[in-house]
PDB file of N, CA and C in Angstrom:
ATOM      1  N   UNK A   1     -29.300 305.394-149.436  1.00  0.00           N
ATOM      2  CA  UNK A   1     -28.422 304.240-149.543  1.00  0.00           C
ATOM      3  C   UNK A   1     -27.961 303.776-148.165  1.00  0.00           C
ATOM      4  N   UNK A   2     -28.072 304.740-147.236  1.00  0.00           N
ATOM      5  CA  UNK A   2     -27.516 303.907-145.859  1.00  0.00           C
ATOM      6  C   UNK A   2     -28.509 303.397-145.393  1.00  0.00           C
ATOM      7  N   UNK A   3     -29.897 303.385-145.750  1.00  0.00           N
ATOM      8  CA  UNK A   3     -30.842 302.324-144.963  1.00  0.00           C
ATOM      9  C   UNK A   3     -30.209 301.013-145.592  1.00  0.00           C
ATOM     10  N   UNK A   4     -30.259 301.302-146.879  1.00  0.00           N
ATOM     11  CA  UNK A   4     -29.764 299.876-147.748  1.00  0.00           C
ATOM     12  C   UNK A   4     -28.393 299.148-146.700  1.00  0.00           C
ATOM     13  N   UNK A   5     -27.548 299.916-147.064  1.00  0.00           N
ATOM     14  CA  UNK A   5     -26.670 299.635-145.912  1.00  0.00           C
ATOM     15  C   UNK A   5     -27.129 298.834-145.117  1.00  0.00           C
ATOM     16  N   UNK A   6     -27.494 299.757-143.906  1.00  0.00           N
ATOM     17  CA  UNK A   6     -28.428 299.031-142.757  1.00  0.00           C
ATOM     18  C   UNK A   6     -28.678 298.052-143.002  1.00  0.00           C
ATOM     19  N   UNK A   7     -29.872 298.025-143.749  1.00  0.00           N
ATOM     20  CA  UNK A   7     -30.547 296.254-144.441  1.00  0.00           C
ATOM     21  C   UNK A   7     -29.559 295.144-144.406  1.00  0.00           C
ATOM     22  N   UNK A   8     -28.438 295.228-145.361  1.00  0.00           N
ATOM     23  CA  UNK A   8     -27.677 294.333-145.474  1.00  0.00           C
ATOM     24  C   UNK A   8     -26.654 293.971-144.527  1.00  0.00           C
ATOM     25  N   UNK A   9     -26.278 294.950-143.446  1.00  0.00           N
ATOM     26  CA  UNK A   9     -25.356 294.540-142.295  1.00  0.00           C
ATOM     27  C   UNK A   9     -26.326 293.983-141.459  1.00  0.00           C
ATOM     28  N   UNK A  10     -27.910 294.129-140.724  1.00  0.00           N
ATOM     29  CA  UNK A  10     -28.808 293.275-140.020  1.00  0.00           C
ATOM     30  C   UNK A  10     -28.881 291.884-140.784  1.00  0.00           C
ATOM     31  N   UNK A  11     -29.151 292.033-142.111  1.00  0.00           N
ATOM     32  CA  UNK A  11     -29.688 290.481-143.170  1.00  0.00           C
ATOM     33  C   UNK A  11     -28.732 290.257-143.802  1.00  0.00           C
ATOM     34  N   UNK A  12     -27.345 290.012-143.129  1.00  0.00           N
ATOM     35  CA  UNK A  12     -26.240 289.457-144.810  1.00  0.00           C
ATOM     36  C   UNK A  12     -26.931 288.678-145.723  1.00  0.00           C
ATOM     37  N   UNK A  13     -27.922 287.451-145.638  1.00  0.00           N
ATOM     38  CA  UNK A  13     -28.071 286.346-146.618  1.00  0.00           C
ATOM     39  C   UNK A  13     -29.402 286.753-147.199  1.00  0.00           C
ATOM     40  N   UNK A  14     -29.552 287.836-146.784  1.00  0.00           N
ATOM     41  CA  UNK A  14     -31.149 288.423-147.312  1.00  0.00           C
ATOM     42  C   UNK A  14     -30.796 288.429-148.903  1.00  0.00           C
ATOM     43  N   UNK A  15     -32.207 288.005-149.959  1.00  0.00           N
ATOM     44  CA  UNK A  15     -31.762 288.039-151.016  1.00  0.00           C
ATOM     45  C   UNK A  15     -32.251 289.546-151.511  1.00  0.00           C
ATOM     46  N   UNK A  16     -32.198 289.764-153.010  1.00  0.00           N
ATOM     47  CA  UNK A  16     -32.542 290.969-153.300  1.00  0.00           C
ATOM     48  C   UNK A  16     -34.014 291.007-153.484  1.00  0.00           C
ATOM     49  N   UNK A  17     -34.985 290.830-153.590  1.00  0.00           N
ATOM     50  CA  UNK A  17     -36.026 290.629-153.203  1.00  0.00           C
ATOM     51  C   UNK A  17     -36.592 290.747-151.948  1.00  0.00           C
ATOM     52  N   UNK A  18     -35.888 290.329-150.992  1.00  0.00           N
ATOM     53  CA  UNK A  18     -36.519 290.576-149.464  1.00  0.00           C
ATOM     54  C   UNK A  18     -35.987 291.816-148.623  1.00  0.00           C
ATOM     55  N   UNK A  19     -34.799 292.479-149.689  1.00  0.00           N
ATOM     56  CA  UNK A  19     -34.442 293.771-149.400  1.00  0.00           C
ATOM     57  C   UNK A  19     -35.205 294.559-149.680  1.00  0.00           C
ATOM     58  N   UNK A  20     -35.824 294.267-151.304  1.00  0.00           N
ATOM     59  CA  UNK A  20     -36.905 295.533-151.820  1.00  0.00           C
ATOM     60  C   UNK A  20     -37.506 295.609-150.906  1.00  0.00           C
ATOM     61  N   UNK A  21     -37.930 294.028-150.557  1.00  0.00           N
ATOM     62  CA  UNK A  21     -39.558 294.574-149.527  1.00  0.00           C
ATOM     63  C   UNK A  21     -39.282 294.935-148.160  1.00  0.00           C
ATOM     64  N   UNK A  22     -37.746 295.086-147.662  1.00  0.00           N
ATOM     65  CA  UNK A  22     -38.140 295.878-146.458  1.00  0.00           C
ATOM     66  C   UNK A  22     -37.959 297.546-146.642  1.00  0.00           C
ATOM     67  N   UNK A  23     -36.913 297.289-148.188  1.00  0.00           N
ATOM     68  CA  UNK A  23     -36.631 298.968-148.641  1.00  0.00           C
ATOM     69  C   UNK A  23     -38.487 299.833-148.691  1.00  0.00           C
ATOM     70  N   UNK A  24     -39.008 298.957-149.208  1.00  0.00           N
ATOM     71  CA  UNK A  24     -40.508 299.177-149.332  1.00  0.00           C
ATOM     72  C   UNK A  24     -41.161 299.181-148.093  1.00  0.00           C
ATOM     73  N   UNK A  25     -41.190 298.151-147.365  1.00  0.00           N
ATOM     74  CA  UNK A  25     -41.510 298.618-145.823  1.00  0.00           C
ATOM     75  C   UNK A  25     -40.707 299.577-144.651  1.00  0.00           C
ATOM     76  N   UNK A  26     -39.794 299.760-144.995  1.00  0.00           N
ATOM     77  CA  UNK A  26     -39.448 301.200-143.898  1.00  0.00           C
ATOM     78  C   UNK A  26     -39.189 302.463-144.804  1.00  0.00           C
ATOM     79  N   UNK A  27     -39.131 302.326-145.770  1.00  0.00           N
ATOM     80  CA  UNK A  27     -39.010 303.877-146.579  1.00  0.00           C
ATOM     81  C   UNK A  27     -40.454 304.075-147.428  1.00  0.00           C
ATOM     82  N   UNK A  28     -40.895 303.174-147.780  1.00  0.00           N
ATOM     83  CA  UNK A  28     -42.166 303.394-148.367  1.00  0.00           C
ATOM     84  C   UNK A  28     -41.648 303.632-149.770  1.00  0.00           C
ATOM     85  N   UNK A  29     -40.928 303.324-150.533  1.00  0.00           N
ATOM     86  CA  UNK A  29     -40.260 303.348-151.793  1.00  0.00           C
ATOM     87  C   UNK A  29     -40.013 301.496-152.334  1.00  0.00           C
ATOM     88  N   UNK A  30     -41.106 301.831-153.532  1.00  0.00           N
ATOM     89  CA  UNK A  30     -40.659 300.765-154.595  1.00  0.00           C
ATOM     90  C   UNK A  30     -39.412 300.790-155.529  1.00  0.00           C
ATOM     91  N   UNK A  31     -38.815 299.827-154.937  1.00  0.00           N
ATOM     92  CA  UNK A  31     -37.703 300.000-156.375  1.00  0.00           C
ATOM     93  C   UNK A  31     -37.399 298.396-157.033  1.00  0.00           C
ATOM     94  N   UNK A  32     -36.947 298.435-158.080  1.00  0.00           N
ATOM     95  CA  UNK A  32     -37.054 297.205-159.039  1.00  0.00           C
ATOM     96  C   UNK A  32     -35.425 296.308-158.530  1.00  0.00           C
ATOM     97  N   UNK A  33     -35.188 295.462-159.269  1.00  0.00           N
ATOM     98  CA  UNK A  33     -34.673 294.363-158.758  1.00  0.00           C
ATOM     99  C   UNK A  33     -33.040 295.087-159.344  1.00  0.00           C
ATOM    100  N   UNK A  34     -33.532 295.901-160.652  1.00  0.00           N
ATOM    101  CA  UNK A  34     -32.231 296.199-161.278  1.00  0.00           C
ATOM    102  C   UNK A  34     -31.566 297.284-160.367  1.00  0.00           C
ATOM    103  N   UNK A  35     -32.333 298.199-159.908  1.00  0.00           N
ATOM    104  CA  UNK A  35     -32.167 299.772-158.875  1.00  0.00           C
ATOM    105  C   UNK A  35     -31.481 298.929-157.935  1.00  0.00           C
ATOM    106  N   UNK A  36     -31.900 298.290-157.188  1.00  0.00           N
ATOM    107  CA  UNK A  36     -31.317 297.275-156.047  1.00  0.00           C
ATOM    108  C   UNK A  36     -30.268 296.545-156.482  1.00  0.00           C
ATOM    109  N   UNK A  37     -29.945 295.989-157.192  1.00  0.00           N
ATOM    110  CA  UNK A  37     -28.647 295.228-157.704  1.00  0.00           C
ATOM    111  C   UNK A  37     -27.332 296.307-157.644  1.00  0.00           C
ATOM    112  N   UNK A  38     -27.669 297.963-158.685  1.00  0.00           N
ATOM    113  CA  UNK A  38     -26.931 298.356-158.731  1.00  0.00           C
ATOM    114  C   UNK A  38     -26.878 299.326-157.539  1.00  0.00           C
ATOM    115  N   UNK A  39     -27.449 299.716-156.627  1.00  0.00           N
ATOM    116  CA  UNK A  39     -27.254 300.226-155.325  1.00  0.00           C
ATOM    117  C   UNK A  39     -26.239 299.131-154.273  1.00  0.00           C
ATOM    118  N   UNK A  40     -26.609 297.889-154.420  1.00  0.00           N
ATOM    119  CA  UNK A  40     -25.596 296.765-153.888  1.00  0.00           C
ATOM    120  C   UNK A  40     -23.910 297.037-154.428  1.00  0.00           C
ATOM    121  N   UNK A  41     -24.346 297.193-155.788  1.00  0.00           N
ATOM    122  CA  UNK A  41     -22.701 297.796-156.363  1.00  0.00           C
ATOM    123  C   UNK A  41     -22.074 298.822-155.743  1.00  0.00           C
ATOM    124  N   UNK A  42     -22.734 299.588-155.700  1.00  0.00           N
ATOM    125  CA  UNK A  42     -22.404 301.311-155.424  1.00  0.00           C
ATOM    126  C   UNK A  42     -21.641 300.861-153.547  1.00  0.00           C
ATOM    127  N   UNK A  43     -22.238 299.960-152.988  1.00  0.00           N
ATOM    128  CA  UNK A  43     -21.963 299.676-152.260  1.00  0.00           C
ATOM    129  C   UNK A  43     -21.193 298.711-151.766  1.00  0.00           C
ATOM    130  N   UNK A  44     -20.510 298.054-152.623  1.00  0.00           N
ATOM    131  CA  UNK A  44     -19.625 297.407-152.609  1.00  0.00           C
ATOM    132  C   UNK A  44     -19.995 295.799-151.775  1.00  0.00           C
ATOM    133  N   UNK A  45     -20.813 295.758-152.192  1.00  0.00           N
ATOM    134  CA  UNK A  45     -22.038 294.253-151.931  1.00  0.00           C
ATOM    135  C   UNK A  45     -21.429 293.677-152.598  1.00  0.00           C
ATOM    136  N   UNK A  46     -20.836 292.523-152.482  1.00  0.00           N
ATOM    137  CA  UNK A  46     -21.211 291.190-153.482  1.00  0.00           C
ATOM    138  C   UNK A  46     -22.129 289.957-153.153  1.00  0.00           C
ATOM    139  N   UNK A  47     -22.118 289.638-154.372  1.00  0.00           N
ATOM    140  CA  UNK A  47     -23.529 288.235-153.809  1.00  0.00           C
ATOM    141  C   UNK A  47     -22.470 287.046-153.770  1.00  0.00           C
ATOM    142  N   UNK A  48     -23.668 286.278-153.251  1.00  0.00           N
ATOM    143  CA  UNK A  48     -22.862 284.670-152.952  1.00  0.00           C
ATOM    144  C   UNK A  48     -23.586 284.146-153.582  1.00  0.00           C
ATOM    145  N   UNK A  49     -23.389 283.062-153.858  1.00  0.00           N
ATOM    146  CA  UNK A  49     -24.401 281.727-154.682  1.00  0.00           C
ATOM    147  C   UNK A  49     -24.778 280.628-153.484  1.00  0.00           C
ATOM    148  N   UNK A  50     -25.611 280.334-154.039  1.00  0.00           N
ATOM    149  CA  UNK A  50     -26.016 279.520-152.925  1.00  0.00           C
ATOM    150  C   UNK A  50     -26.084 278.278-152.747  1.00  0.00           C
ATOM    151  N   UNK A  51     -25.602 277.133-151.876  1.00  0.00           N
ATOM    152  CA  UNK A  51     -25.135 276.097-151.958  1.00  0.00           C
ATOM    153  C   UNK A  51     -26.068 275.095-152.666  1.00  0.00           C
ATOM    154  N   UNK A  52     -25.701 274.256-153.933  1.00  0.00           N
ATOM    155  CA  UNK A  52     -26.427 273.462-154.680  1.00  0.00           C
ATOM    156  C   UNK A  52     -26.794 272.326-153.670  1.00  0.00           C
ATOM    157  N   UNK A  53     -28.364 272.019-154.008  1.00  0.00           N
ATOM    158  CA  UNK A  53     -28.798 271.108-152.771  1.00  0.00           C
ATOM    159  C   UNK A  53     -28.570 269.761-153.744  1.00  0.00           C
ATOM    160  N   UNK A  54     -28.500 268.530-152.449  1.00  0.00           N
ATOM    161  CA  UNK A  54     -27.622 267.273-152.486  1.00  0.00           C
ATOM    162  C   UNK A  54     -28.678 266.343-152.627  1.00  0.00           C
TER     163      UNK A  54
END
């Protein structure tokens, strides 16, 4: 969980998807969108929404 960490203090706006794939590129571990959501919890992540385009 502290690479995750890591990840998200280098990429704040990184979505969860481009986390898997670096969780997948520096650990060599697949994990699904749900594993990642709730590891964001555990970690006290919240998401943002993203600004509706004009």
């Amino acid at each position: 969980m502290k690479q995750v960490q890591a990840l998200v203090e280098e990429n704040p706006d990184a979505t969860l998807d481009k986390l898997r794939a670096e969780v997948n590129q520096t650990c060599g571990v697949t994990v699904s969108r749900t594993t990642m959501c709730r590891v964001m919890k555990r970690l006290r992540f919240t998401h943002k929404k993203s600004p509706s385009p004009e």
